[in-house]
C-alpha atoms as a PDB file:
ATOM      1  CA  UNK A   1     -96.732 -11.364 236.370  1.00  0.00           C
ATOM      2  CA  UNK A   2     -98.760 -11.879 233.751  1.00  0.00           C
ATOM      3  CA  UNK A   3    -101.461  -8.684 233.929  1.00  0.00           C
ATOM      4  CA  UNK A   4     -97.257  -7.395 233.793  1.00  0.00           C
ATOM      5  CA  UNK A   5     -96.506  -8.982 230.273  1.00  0.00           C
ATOM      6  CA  UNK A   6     -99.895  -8.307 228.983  1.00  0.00           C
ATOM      7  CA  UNK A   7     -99.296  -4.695 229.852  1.00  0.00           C
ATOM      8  CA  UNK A   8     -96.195  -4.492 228.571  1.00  0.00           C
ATOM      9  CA  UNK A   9     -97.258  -6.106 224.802  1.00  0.00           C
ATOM     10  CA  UNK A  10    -100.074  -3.282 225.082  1.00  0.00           C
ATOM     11  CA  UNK A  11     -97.366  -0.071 225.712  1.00  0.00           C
ATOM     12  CA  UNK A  12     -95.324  -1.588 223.578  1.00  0.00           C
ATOM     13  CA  UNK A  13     -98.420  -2.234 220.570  1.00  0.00           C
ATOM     14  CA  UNK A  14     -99.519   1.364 221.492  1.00  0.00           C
ATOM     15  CA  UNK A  15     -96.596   3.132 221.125  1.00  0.00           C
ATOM     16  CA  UNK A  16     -95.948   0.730 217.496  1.00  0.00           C
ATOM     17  CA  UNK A  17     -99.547   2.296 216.376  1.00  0.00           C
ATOM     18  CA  UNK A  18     -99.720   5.793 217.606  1.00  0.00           C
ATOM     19  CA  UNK A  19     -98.465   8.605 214.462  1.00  0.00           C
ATOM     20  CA  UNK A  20     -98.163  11.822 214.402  1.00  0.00           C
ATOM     21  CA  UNK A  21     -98.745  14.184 211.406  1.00  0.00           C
ATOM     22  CA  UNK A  22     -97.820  17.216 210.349  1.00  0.00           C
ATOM     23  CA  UNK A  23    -100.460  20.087 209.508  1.00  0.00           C
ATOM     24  CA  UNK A  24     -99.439  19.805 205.654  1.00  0.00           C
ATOM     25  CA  UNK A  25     -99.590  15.799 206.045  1.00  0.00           C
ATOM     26  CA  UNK A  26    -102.156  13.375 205.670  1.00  0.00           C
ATOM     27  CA  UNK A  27    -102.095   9.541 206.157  1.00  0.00           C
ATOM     28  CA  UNK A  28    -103.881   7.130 203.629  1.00  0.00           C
ATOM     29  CA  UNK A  29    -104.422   4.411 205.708  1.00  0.00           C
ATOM     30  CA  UNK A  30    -104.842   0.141 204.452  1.00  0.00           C
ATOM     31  CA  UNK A  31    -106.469  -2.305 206.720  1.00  0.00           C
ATOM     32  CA  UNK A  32    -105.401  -6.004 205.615  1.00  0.00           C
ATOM     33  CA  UNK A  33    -105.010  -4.293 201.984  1.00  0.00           C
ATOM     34  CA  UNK A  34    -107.708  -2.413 201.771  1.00  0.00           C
ATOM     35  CA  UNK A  35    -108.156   1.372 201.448  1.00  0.00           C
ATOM     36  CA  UNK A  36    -109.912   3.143 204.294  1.00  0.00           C
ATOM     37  CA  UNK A  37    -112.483   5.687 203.053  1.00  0.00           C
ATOM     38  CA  UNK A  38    -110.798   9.058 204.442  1.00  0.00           C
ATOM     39  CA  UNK A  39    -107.388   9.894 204.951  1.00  0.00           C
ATOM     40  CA  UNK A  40    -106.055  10.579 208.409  1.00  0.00           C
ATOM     41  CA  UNK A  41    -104.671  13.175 210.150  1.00  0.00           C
ATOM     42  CA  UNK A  42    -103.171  16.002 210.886  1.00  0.00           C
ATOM     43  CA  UNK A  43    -102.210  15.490 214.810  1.00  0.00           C
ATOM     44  CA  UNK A  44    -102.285  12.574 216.794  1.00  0.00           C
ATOM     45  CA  UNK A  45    -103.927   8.840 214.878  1.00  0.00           C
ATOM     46  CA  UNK A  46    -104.023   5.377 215.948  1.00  0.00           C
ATOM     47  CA  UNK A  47    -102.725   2.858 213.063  1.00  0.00           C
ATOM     48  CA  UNK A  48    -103.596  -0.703 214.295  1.00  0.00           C
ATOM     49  CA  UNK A  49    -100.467  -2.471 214.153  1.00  0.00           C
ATOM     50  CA  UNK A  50     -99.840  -4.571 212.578  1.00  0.00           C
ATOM     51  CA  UNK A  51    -103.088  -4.882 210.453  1.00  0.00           C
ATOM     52  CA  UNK A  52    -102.646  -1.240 208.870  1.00  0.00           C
ATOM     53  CA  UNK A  53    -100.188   0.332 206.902  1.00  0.00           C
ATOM     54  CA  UNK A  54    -100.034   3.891 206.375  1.00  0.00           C
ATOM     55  CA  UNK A  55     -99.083   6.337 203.493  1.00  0.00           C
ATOM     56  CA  UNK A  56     -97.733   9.714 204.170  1.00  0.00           C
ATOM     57  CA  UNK A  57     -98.499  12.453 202.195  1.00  0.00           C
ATOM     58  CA  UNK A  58     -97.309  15.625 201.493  1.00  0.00           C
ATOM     59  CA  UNK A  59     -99.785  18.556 200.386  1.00  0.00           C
ATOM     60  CA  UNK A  60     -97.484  21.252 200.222  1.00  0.00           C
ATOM     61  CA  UNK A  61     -96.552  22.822 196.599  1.00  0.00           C
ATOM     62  CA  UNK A  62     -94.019  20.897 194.986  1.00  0.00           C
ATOM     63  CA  UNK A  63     -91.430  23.132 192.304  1.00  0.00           C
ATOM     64  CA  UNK A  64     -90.987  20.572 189.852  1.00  0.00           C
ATOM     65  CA  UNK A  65     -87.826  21.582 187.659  1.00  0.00           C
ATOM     66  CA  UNK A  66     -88.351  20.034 184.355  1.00  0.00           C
ATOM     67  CA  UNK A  67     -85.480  19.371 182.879  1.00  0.00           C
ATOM     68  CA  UNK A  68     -83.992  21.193 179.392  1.00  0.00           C
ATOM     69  CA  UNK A  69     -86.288  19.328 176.649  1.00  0.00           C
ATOM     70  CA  UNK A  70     -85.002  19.697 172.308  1.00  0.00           C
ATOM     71  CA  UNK A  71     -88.210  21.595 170.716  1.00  0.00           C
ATOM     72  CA  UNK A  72     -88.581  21.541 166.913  1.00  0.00           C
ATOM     73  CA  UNK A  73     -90.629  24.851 166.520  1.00  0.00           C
ATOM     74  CA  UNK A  74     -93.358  25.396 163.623  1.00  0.00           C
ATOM     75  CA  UNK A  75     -91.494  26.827 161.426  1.00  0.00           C
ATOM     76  CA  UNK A  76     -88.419  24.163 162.139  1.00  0.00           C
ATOM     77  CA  UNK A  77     -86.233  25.754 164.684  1.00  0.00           C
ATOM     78  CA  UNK A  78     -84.271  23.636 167.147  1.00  0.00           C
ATOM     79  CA  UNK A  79     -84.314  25.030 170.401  1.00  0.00           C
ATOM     80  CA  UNK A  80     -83.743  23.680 174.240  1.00  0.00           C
ATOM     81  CA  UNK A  81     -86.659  24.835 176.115  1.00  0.00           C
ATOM     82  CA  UNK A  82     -86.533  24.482 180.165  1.00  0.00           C
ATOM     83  CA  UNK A  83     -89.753  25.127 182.562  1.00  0.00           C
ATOM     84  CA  UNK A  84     -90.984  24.769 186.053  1.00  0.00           C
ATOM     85  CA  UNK A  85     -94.258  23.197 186.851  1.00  0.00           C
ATOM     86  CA  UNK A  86     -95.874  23.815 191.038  1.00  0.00           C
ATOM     87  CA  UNK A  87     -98.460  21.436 191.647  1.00  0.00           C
ATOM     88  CA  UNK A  88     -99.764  20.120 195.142  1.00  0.00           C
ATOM     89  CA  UNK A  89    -101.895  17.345 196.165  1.00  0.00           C
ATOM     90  CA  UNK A  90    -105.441  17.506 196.710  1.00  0.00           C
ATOM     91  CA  UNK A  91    -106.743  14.159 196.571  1.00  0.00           C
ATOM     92  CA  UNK A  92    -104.311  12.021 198.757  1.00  0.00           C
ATOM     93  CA  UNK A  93    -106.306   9.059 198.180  1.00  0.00           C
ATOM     94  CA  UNK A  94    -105.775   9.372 194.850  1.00  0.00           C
ATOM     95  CA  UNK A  95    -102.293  10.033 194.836  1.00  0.00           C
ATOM     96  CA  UNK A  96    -101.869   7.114 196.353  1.00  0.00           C
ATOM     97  CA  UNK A  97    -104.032   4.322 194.744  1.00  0.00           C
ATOM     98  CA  UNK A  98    -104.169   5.704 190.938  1.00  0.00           C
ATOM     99  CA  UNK A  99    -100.593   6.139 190.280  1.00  0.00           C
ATOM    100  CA  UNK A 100     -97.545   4.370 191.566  1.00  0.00           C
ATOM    101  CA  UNK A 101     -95.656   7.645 191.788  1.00  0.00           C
ATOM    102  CA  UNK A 102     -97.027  10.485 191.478  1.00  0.00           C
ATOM    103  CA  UNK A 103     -93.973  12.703 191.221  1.00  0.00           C
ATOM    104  CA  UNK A 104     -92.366  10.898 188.520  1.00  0.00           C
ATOM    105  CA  UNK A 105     -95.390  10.508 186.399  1.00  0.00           C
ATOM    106  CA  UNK A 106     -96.132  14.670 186.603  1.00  0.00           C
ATOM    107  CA  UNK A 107     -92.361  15.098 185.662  1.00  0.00           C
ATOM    108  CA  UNK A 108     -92.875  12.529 182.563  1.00  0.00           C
ATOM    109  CA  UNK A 109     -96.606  14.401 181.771  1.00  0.00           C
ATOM    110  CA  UNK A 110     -95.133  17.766 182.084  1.00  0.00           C
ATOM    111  CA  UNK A 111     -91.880  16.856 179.647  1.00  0.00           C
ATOM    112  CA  UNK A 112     -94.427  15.442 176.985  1.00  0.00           C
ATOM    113  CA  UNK A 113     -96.529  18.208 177.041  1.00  0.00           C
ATOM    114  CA  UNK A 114     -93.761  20.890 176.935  1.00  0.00           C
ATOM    115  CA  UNK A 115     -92.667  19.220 173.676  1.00  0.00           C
ATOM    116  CA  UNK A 116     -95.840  18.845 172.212  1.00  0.00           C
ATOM    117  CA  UNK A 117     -97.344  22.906 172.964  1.00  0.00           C
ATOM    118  CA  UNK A 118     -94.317  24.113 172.266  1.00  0.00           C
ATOM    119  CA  UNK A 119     -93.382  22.653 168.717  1.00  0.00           C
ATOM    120  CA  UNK A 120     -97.100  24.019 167.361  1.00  0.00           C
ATOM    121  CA  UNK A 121     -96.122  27.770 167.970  1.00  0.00           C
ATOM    122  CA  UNK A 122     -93.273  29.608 166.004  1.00  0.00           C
ATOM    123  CA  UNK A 123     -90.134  30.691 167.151  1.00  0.00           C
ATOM    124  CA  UNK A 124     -91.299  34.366 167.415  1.00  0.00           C
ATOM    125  CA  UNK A 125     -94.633  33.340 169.784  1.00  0.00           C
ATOM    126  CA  UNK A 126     -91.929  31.025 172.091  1.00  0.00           C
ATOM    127  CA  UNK A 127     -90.041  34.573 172.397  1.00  0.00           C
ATOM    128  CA  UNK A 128     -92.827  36.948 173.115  1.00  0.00           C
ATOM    129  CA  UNK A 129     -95.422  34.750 174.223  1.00  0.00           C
ATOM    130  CA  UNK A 130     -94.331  32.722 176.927  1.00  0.00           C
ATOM    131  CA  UNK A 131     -97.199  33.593 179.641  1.00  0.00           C
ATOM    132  CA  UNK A 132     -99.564  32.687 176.970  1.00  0.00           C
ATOM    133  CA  UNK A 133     -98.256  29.307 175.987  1.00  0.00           C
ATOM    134  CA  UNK A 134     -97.260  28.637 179.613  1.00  0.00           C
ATOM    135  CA  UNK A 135    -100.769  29.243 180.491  1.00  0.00           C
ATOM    136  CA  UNK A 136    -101.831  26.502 177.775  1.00  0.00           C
ATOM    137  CA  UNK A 137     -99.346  24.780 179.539  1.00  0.00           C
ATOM    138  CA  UNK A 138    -100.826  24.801 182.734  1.00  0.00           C
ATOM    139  CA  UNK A 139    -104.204  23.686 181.522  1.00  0.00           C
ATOM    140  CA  UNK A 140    -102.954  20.629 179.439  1.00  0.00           C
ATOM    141  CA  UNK A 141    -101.074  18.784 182.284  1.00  0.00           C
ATOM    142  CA  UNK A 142    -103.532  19.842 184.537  1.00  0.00           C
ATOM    143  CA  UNK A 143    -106.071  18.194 182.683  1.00  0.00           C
ATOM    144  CA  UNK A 144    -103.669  14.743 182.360  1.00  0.00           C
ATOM    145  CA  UNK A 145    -102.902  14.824 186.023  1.00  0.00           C
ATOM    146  CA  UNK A 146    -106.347  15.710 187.643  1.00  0.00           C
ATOM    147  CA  UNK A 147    -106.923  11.693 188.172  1.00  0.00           C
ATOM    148  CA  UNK A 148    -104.415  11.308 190.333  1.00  0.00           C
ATOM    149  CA  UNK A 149    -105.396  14.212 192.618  1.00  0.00           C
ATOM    150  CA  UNK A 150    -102.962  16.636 191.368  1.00  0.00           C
ATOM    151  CA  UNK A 151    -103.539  20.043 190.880  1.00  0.00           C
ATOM    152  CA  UNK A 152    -100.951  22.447 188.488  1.00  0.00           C
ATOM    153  CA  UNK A 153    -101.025  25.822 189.599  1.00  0.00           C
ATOM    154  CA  UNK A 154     -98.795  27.732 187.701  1.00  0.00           C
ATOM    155  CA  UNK A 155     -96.397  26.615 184.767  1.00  0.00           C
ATOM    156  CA  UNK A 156     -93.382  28.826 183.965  1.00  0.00           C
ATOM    157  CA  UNK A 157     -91.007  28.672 180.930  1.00  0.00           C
ATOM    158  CA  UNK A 158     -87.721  29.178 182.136  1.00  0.00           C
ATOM    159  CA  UNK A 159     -85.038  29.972 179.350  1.00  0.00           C
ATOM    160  CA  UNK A 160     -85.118  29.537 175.591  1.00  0.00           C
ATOM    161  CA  UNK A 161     -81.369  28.541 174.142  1.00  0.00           C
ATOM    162  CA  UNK A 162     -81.245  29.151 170.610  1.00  0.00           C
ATOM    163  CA  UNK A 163     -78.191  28.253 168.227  1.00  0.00           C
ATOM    164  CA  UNK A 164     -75.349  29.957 167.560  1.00  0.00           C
ATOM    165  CA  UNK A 165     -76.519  30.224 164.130  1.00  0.00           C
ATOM    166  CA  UNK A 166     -79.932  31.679 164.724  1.00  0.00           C
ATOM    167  CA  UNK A 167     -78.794  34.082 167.376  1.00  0.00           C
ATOM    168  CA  UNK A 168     -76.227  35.610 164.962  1.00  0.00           C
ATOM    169  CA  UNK A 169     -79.041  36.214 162.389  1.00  0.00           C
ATOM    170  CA  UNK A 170     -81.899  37.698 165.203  1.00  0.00           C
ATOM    171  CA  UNK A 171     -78.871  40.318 165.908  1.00  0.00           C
ATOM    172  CA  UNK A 172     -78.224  41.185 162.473  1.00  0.00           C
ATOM    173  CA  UNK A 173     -82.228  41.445 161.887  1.00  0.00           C
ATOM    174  CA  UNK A 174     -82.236  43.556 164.712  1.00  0.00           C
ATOM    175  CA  UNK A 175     -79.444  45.749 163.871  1.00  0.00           C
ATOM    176  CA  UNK A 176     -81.563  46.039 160.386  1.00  0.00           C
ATOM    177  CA  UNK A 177     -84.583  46.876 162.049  1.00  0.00           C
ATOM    178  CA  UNK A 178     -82.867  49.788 164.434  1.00  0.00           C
ATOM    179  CA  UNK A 179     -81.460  51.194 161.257  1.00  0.00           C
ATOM    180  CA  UNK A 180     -84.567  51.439 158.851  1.00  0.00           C
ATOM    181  CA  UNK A 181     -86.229  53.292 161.908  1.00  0.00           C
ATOM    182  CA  UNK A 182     -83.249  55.733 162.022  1.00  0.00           C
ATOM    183  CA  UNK A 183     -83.297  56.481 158.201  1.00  0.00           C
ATOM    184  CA  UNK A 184     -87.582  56.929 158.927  1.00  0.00           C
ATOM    185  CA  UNK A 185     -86.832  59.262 161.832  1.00  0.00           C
ATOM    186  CA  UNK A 186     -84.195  60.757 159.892  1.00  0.00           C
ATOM    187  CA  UNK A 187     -86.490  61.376 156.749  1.00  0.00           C
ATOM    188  CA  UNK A 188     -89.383  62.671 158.678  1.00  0.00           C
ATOM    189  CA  UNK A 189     -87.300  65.430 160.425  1.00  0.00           C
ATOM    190  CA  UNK A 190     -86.046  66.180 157.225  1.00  0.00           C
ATOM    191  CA  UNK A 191     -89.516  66.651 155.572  1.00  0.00           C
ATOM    192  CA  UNK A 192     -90.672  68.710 158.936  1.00  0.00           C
ATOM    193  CA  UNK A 193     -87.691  70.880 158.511  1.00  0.00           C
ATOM    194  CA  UNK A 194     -88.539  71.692 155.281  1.00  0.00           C
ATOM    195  CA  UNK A 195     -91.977  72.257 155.253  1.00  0.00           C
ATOM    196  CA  UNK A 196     -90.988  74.637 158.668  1.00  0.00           C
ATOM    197  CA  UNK A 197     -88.091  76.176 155.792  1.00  0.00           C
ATOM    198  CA  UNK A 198     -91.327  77.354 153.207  1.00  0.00           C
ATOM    199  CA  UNK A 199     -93.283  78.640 155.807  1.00  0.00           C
ATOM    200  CA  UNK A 200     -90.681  80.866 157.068  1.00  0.00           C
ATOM    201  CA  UNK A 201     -89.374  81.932 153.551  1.00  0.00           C
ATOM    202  CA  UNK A 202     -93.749  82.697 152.603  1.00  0.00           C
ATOM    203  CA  UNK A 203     -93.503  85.127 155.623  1.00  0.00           C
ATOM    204  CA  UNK A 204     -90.508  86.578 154.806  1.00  0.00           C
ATOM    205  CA  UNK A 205     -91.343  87.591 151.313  1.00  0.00           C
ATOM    206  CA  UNK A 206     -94.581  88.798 152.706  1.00  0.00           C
ATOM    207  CA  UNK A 207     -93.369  91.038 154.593  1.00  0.00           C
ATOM    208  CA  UNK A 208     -89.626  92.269 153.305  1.00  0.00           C
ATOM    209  CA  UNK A 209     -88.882  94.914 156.062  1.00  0.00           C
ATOM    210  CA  UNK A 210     -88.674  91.029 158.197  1.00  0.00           C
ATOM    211  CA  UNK A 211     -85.745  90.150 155.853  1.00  0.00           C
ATOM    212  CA  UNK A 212     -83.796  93.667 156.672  1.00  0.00           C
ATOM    213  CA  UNK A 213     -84.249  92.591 160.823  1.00  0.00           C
ATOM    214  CA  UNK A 214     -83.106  89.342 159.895  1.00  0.00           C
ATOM    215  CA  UNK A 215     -80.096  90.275 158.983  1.00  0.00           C
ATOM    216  CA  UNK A 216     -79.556  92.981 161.496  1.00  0.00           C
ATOM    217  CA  UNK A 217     -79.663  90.619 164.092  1.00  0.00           C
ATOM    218  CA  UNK A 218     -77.698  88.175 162.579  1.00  0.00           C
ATOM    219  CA  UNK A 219     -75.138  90.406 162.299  1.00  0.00           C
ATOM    220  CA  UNK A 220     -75.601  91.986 166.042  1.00  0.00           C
ATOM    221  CA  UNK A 221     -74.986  88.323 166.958  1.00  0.00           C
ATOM    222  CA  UNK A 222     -71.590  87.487 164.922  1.00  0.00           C
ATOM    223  CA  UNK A 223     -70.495  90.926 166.983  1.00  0.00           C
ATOM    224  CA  UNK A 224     -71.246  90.029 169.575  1.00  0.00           C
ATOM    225  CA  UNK A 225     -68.256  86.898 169.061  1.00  0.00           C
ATOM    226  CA  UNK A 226     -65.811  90.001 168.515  1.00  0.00           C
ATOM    227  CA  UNK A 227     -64.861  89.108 165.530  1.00  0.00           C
ATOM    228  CA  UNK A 228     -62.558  91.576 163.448  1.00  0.00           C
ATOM    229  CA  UNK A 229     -63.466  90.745 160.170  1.00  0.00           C
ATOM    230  CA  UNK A 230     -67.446  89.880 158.954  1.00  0.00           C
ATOM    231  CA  UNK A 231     -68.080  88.204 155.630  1.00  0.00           C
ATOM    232  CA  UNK A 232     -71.741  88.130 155.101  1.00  0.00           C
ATOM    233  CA  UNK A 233     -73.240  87.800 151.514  1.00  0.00           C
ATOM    234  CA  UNK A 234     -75.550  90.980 150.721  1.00  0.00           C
ATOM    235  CA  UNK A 235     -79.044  90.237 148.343  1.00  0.00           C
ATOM    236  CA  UNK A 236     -78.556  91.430 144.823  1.00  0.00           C
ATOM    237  CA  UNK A 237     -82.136  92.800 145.196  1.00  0.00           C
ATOM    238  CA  UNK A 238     -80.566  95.807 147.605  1.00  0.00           C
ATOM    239  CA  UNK A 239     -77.804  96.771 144.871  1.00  0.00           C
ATOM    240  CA  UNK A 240     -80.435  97.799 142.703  1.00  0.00           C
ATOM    241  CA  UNK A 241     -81.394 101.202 144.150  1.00  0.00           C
ATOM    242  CA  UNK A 242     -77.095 102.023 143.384  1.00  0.00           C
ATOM    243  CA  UNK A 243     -77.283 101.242 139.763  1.00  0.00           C
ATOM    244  CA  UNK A 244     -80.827 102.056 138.855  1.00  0.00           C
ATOM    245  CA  UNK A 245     -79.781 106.022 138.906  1.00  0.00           C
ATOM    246  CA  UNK A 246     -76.377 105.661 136.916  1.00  0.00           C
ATOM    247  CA  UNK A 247     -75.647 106.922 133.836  1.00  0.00           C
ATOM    248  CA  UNK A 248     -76.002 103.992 131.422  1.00  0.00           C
ATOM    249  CA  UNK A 249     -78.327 101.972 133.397  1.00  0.00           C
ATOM    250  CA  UNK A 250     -80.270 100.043 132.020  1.00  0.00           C
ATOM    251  CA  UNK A 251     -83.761 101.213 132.508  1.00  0.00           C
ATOM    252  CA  UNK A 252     -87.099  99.735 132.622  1.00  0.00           C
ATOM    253  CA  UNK A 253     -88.798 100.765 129.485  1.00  0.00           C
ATOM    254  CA  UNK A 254     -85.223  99.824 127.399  1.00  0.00           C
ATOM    255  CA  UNK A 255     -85.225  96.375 128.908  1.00  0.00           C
ATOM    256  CA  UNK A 256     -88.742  95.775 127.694  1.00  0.00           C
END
């Protein structure tokens, strides 16, 4: 009866201090209080009850949402600036012993820190730059939460609201912008049509039996639109051969 009771109290202790752990799990184990040296786990461990206690933890990547934060930029913008942070522990130990909660204190580091990178840059750098600062992001609150056994991998900045105000004015500095490079593209084909204009008219008066095919094949294409009646202006320079050999005419000589 009693070999009975005492192996009952020892199935029943057994099954009390056998754990099981996860491959991505780890167990930080305290005997009377104090911290054994390495964690346990993963698989099948033996926590003496009831003189341990044990401390799961998780070392998957956590995606910490951090929530919309009110940036003053550089050059006095307000803006609400949102970002994600994926960290994972490394150290469960540390985790465990150097901070009393290690996900709330990398939300609160991560929230401080997005305020304070993000009001030293301008509002054009938060725009356009936002793998750069979120890289300078990544460094700074890894560098706060590397004592606890955390490690940041990757810090992304997710939206940038702007007011109503300053969102109206970007448009209208845009819509400024897309017209001054019209007018420019505008201008230049004008000055390339041009230039194209005197190098035609210096081959033309090079050559003036060009100017007489010219015209005969402008007007080979207007008939070709059967037209039935052809206005086209004639060069005063061809009249001359008509009135050069009339009576009257004013001659060379006379008109020096």
């Amino acid at each position: 009866m009693e070999y009975g009771v005492i192996l009952f109290l020892f199935v029943f202790w057994l099954l009390l201090s056998v754990k099981v752990l996860n491959e991505y799990e780890r167990g930080v184990v305290f005997r009377l209080g104090k911290l054994l040296t390495e964690p346990k786990g993963p698989g099948l461990v033996v926590v003496a009850f009831p003189i341990d206690r044990m401390v799961r933890v998780s070392l998957r990547t956590v995606v910490l949402d951090v929530p919309p934060q009110d940036v003053i930029t550089r050059d006095n913008v307000s803006v609400k600036v949102n970002a994600v942070v994926y960290f994972r522990v490394i150290h469960p130990t540390k985790a465990v012993v150097d901070v009393e909660n290690y996900l709330y204190a990398t939300s609160q580091e991560a929230q401080t820190t997005l305020r304070s990178i993000l009001g030293q840059a301008h509002l054009d750098e938060l725009l356009s730059e936002r793998e750069r600062l979120a890289g300078i992001l990544q460094q700074v609150i890894d560098e706060h939460t590397d004592p606890w056994g955390i490690k940041v991998t990757q810090v992304a900045v997710k939206g940038v609201d702007l007011p109503h105000e300053m969102q109206r004015a970007m448009a209208k500095q845009a819509e400024s912008e897309r017209e001054k490079r019209a007018k420019i593209i505008h201008a230049s084909g004008e000055l390339e049509a041009s230039q194209q204009l005197t190098q035609a008219a210096e081959a033309l008066q090079s050559q003036p039996v060009s100017l007489h095919l010219r015209y005969l094949q402008t007007l080979t294409e207007i008939a070709a639109e059967k037209n039935s009646t052809i206005i086209f202006p004639v060069p005063i320079d061809w009249l001359k051969a008509f009135f050069a050999d009339r009576p009257g005419a004013p001659r060379e000589t006379d008109r020096r």
